[in-house]
Protein backbone atom coordinates (compact mmCIF):
# COMPACT_ATOMS: atom_id res chain seq x y z
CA UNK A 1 -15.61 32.93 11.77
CA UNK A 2 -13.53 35.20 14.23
CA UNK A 3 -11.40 33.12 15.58
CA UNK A 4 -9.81 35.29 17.65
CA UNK A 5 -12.80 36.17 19.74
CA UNK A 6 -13.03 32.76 20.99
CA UNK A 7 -9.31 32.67 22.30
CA UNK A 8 -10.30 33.57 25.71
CA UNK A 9 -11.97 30.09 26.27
CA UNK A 10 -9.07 28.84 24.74
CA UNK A 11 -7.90 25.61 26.95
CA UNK A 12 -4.53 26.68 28.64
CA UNK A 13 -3.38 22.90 28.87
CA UNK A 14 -1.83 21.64 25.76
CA UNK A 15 -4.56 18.79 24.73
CA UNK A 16 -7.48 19.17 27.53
CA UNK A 17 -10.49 19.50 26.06
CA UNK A 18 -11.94 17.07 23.75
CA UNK A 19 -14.79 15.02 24.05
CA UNK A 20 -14.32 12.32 21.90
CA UNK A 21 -16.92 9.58 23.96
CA UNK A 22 -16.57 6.00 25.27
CA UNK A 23 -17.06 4.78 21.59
CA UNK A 24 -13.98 7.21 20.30
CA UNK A 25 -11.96 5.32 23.15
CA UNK A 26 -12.73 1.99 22.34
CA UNK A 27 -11.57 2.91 18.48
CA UNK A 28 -8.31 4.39 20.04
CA UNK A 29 -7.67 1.80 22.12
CA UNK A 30 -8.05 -0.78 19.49
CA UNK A 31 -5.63 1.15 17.60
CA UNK A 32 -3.06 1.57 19.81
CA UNK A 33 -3.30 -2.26 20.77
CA UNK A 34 -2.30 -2.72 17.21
CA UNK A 35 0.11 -0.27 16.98
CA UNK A 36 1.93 -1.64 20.19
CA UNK A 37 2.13 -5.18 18.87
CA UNK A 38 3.56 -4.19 15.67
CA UNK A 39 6.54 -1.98 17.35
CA UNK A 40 6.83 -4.86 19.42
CA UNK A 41 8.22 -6.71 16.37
CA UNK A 42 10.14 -3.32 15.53
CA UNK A 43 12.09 -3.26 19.10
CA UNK A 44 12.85 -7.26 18.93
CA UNK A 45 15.23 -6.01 15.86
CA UNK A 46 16.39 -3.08 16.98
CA UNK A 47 17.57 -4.73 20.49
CA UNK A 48 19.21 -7.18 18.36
CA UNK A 49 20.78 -4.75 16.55
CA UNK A 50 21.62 -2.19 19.44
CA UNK A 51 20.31 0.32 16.93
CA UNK A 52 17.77 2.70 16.19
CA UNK A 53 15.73 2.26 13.32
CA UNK A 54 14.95 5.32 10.95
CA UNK A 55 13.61 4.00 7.84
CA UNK A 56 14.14 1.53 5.14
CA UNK A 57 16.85 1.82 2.46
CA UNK A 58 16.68 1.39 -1.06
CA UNK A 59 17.38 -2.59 -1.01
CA UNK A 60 14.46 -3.12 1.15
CA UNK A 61 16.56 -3.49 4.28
CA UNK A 62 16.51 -1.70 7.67
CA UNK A 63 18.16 1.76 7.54
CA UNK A 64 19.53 2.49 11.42
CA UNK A 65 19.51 6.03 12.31
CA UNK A 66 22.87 6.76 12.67
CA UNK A 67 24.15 8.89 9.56
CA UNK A 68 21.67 10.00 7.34
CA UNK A 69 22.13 9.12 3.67
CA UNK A 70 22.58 12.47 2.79
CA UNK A 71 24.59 13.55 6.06
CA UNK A 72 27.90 14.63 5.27
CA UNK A 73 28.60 16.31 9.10
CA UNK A 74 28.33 15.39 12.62
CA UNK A 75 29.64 11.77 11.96
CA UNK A 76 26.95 9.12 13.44
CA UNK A 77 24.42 12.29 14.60
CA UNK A 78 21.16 11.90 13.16
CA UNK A 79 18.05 14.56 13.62
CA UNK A 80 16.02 11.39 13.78
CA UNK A 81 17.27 9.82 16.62
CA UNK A 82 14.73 10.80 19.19
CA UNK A 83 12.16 9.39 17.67
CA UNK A 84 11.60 5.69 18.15
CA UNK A 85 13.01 6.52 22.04
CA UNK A 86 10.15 8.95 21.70
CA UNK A 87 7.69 6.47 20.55
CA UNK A 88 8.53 3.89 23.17
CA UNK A 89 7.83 6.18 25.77
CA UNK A 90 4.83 6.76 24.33
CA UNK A 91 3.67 2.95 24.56
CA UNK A 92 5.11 2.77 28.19
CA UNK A 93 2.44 6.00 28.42
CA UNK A 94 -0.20 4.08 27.31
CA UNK A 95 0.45 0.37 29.01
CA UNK A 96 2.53 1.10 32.03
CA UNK A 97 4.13 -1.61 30.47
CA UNK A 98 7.70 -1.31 31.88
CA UNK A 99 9.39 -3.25 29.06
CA UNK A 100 8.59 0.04 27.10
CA UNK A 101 10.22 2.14 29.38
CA UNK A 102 13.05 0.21 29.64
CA UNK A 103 13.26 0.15 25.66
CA UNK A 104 12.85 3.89 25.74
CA UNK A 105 15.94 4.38 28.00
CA UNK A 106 18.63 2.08 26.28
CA UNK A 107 17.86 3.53 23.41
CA UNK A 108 17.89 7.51 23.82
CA UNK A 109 20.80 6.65 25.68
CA UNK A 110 22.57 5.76 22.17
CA UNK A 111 22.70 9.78 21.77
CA UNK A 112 23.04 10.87 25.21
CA UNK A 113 26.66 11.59 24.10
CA UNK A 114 25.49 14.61 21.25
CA UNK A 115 24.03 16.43 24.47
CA UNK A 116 26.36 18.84 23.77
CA UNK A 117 26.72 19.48 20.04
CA UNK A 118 26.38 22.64 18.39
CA UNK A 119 26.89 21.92 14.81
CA UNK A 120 23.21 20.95 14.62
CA UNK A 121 19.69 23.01 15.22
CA UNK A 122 17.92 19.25 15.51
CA UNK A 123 18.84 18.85 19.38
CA UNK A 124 15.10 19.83 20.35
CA UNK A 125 14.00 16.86 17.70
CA UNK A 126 16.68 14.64 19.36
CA UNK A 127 16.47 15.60 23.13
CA UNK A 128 13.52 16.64 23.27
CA UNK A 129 11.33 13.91 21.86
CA UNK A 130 12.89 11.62 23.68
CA UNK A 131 14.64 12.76 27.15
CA UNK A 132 11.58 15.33 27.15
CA UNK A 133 9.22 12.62 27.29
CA UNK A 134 11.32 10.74 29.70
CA UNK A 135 11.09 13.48 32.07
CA UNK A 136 7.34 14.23 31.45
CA UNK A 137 6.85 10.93 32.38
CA UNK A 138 9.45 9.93 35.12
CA UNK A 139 10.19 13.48 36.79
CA UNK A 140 13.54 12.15 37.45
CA UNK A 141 16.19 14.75 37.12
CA UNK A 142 18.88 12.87 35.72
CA UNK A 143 16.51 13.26 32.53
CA UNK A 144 15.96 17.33 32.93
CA UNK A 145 20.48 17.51 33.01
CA UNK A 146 20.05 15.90 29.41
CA UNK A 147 17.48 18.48 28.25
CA UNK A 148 19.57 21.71 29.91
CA UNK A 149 22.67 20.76 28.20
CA UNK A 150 20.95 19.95 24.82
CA UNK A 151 19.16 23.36 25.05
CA UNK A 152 22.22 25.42 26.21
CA UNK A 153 24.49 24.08 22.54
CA UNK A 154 21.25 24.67 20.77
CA UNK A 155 20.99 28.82 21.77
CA UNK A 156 24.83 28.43 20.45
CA UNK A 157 23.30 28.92 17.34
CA UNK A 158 21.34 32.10 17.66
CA UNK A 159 22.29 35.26 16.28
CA UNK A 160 20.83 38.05 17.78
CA UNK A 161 20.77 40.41 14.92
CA UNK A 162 19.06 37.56 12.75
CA UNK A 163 16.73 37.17 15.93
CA UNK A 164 16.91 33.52 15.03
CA UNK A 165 18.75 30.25 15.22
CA UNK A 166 20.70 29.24 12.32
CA UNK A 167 19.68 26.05 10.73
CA UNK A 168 22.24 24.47 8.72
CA UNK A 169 25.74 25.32 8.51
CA UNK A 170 26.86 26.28 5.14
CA UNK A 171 30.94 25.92 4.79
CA UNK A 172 30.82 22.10 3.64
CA UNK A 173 28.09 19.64 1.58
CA UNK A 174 25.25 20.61 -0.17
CA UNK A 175 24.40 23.60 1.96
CA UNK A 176 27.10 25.01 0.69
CA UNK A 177 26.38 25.16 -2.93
CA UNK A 178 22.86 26.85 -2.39
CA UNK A 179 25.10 30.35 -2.01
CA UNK A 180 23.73 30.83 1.50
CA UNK A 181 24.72 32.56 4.66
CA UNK A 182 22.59 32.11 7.50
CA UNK A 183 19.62 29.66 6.14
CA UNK A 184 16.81 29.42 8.87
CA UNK A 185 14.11 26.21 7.98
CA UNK A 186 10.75 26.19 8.90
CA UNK A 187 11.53 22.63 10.12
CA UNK A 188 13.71 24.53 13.30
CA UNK A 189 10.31 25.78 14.73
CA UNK A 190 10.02 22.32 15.89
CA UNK A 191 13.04 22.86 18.35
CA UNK A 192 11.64 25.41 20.13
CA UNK A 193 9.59 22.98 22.22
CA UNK A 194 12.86 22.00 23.96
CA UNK A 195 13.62 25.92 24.75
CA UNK A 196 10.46 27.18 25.92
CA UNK A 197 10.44 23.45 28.44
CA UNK A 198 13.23 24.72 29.47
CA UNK A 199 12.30 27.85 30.75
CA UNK A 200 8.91 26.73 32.38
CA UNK A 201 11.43 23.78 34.68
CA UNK A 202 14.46 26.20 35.23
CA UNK A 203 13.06 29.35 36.01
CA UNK A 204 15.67 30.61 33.10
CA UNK A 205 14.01 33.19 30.91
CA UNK A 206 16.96 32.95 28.40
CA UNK A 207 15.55 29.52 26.98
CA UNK A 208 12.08 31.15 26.12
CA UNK A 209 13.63 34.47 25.15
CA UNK A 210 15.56 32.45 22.02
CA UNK A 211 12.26 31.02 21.63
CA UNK A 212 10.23 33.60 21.30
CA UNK A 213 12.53 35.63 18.74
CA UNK A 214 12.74 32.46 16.17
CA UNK A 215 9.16 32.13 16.51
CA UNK A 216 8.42 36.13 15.52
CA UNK A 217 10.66 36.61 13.14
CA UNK A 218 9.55 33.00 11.09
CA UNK A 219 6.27 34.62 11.29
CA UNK A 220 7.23 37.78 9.59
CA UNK A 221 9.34 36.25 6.77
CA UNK A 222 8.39 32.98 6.35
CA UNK A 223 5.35 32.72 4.78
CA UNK A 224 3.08 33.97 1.71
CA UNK A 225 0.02 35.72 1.48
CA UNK A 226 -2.03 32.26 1.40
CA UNK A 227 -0.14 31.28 4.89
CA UNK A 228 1.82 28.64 3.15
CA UNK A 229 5.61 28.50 4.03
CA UNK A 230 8.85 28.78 2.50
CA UNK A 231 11.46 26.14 3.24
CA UNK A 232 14.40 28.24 4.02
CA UNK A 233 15.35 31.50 4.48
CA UNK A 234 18.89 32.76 4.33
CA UNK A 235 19.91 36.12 6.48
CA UNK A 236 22.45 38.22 6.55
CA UNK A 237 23.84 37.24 9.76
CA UNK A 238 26.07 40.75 9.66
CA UNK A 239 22.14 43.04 9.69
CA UNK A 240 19.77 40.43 10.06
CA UNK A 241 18.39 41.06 6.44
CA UNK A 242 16.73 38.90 4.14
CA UNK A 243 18.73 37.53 1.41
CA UNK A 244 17.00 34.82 -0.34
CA UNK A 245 13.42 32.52 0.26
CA UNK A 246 14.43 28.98 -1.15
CA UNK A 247 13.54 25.27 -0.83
CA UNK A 248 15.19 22.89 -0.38
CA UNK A 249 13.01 19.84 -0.19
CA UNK A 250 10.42 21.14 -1.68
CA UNK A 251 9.22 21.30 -5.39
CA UNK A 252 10.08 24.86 -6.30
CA UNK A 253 11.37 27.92 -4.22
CA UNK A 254 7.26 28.98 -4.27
CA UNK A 255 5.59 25.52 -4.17
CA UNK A 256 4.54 24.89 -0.49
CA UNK A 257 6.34 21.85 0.88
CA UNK A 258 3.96 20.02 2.47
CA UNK A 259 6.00 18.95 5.79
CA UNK A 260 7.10 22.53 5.90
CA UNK A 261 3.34 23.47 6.35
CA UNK A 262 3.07 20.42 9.00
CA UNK A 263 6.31 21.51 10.77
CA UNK A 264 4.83 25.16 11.03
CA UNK A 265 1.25 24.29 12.24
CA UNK A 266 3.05 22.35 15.12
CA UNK A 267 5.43 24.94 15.78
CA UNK A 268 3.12 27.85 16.75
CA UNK A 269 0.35 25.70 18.29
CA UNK A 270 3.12 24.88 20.65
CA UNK A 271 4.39 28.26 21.06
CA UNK A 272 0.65 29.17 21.70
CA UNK A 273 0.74 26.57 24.64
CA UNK A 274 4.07 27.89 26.32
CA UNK A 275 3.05 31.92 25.90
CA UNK A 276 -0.58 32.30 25.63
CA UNK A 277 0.32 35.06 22.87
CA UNK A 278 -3.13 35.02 20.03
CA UNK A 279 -0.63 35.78 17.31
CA UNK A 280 0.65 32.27 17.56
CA UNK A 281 -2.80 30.41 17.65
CA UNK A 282 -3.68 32.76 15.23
CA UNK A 283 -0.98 31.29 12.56
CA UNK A 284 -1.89 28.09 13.81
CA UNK A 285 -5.66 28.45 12.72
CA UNK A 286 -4.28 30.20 8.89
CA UNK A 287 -1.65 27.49 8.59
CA UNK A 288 -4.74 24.49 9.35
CA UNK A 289 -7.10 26.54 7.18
CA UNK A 290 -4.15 26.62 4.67
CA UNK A 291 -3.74 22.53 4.69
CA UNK A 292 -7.53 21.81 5.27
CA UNK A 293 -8.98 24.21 2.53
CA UNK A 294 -5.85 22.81 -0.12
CA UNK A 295 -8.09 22.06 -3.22
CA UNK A 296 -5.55 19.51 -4.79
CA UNK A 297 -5.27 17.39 -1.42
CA UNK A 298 -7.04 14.09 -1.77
CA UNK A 299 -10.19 13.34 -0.01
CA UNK A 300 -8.46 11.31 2.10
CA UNK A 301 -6.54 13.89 3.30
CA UNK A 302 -3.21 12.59 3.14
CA UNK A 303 -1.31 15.42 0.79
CA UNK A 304 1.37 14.98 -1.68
CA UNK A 305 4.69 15.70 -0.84
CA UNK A 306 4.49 18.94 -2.30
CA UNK A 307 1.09 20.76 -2.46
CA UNK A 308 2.00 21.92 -6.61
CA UNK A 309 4.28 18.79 -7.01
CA UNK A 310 4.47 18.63 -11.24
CA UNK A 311 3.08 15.59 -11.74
CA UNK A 312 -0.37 15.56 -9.40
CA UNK A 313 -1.97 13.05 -9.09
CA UNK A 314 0.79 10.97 -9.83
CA UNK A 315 3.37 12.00 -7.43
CA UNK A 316 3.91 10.16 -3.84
CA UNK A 317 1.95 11.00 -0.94
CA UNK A 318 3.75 12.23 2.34
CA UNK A 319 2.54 10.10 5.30
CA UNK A 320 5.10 12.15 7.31
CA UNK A 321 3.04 15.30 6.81
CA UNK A 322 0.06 13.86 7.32
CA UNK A 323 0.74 12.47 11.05
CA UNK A 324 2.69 15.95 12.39
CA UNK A 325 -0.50 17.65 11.03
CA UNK A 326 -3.51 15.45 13.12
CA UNK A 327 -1.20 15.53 16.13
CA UNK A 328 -0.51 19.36 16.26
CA UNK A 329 -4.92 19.30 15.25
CA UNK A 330 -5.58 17.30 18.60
CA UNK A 331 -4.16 20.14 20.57
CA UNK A 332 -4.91 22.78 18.25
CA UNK A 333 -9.06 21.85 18.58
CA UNK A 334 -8.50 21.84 22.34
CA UNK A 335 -7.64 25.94 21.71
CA UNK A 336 -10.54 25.97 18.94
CA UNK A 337 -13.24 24.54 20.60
CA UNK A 338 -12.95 21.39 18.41
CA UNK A 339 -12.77 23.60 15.29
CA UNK A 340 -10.47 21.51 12.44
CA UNK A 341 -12.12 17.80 14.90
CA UNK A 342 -13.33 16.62 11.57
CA UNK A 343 -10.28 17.36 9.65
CA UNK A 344 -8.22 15.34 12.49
CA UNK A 345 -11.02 12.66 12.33
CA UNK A 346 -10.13 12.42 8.75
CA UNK A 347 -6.40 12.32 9.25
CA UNK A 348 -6.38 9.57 11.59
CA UNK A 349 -8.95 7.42 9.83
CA UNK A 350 -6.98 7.53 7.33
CA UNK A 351 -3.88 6.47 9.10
CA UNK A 352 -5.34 3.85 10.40
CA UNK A 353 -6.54 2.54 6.90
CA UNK A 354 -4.58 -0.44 5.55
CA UNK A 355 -3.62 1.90 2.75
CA UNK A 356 -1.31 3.71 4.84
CA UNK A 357 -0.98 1.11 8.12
CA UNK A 358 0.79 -1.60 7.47
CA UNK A 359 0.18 -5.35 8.25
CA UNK A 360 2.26 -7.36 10.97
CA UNK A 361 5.37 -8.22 9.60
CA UNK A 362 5.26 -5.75 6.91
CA UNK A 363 8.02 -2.78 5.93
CA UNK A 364 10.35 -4.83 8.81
CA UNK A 365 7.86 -3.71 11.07
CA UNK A 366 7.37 -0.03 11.11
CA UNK A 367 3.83 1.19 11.67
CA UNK A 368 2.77 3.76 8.87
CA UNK A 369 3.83 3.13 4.93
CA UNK A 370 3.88 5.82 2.12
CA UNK A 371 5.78 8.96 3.52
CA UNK A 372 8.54 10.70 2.04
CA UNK A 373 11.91 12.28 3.25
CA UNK A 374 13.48 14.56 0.22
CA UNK A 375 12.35 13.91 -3.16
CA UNK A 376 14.79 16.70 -4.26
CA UNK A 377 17.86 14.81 -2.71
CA UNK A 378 16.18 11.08 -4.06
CA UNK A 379 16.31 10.31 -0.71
CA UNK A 380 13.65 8.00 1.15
CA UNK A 381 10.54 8.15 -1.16
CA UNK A 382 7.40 6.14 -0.38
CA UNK A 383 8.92 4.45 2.64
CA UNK A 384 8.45 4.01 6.26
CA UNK A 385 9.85 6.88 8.30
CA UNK A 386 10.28 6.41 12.32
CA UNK A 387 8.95 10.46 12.88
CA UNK A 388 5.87 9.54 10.96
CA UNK A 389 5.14 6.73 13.19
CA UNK A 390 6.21 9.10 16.36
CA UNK A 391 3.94 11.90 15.62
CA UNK A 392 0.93 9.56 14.64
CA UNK A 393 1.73 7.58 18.29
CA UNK A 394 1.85 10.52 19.86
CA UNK A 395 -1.49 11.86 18.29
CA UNK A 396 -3.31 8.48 19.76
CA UNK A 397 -1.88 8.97 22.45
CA UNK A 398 -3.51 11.91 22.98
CA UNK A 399 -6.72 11.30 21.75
CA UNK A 400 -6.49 8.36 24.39
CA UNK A 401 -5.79 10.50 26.98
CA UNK A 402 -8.54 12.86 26.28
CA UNK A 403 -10.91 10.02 25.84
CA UNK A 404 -10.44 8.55 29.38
């Protein structure tokens, strides 16, 4: 199929076209009732604890998202931080319910203070899943301030000979042992959301410039033949050349990752939304085919954490992946004329299943079991991860809204 013909009836709103029916809404609705009284349990311990909740740790207890395990920078500033914020405003999205909104604004304002960092390429995760939501949904200005400062530390980190924004800094922890210079994930597409928002509410072309640039040159050097993706790749931040295509939390340097391949199918479907430009929907469409077609995936669709991970089909599913994927399809089939609809069908049956929802009361609450945050680093494996249950929220929500 030629894809590319059919761009010109391409829906130019991220999300508007899907006809899902008045049975589809009902099944939505049911699910988010479910998923808003089990968060409900989720914010009565985070209130208490003034916290917000990222996972849990290896003695079963809550794990607060304030210092990653791993972190060894940025003291108290974690790239997950946006996320149950993010999720809250979600449910206030989908009950009006103020006690939702109010939940979402205590608790993004626990990292309003990191507004201005520039040690870290996550401010787009942080700022923009939360404040971004809060000013999608409130229009109120004081939220858009947030977002502008966030964005201008994050272009701190671009390097216009690399023509992208540098990921990690590489002068202390583990980064630092890898031998890199400039490493660039395939994660940071997800912060360009933030840039290119930017630029559409300020009238400031510099935002979607940066943007654009990290969007291009990921495309030309970060993935294979097959359209799967490396994890990282290190520059020469003196000429911009390539010095080395790693992982990092991945299997092998050429195994595909499979949140990598999640984080890069939501990446360019959103660049496709902010530019119109068919190279991006393009990658989007290879990058779906890439993770649909997979011939190791299960039939439930939910991958493994890496797509070659050794020890198949013994080796822990990623939840994580999973979610990011069937929210990035709902928009993605609204560009496709419902293209990769049963693949998302799939995905979020799935989710739903008691296999990978879990029960009231269960995993202190969170909404989605079984994902996975580095295998490589024996960090967070087969637990509950707070972006997991933002990105499958988020991917309700939307199916909600197009349902209505």
């Amino acid at each position: 199929m030629n894809w590319l013909a059919i761009i010109s009836f391409a829906v130019v709103v991220a999300g508007c076209t899907s006809s899902t029916g008045k049975n589809s809404e009902r099944v939505e609705d049911h699910t988010l009732q479910s998923v808003e009284q089990q968060l409900s349990l989720l914010l009565a311990t985070a209130e208490e604890a003034n916290k917000n909740p990222r996972t849990i740790d290896e003695d079963g207890e809550i794990h607060w998202a304030t210092k990653a395990p791993t972190s060894n920078r940025l003291g108290g500033f974690d790239w997950t931080l946006g996320f149950f914020p993010g999720s809250c405003w979600y449910m206030y999205e989908y009950t009006q319910d103020e006690k939702w909104k109010d939940a979402a604004i205590k608790f993004q304002s626990l990292h309003e203070n990191f507004k201005d960092l520039t040690g870290s390429h996550d401010m787009g995760f942080v700022f923009n899943c939360s404040y971004g939501n809060a000013y999608r949904l409130t229009k109120e200005d004081k939220y858009k301030e947030v977002m502008i400062d966030a964005g201008d530390a994050l272009i701190q980190r671009f390097n216009p000979t690399v023509g992208c924004i540098q990921s990690w800094d590489v002068d202390k922890g583990w980064q630092a042992t890898r031998g890199w210079r400039y490493p660039v994930i395939i994660d940071n597409m997800m912060n360009l959301e933030l840039l290119f928002e930017l630029t559409k509410l300020t009238g400031d072309s510099k935002y979607k410039e940066v943007a654009i640039s990290h969007a291009d040159k990921t495309l030309q050097n970060h993935f294979r033949a097959d359209y799967s993706s490396y994890h990282v790749v290190d520059y020469d931040p003196e000429t911009g050349a390539v010095r080395k295509k790693n992982t990092a939390q991945g299997y092998a340097h050429e195994s595909a990752w499979a949140r990598g391949q999640a984080w890069g199918l939501y990446g360019y479907v959103v660049c496709y939304r902010y530019t119109k430009d068919p190279r991006y929907l393009e990658q989007a469409i290879k990058i779906a085919d890439f993770i649909q077609s997979f011939d190791g995936t299960p039939k439930d669709g939910i991958p493994y954490w890496d797509y070659q991970a050794p020890e198949i089909p013994n080796e822990p599913r990623d939840v994580s992946a999973a979610a990011i994927t069937a929210s990035a399809l709902v928009e993605l089939n609204g560009y496709t004329k419902d293209a990769y609809k049963p693949f998302e069908n799939k995905l979020m049956t799935s989710l739903a299943s008691p296999a990978y929802t879990a029960k009231a009361g269960e995993i202190h609450n969170f909404v989605l079991k079984h994902s996975v945050g580095s295998i490589p680093h024996n960090n967070e494996i087969d637990v509950p991860l707070n972006y997991a249950d933002y990105y499958y929220i988020e991917a309700l929500v939307r199916q909600y809204e197009l349902s209505k």
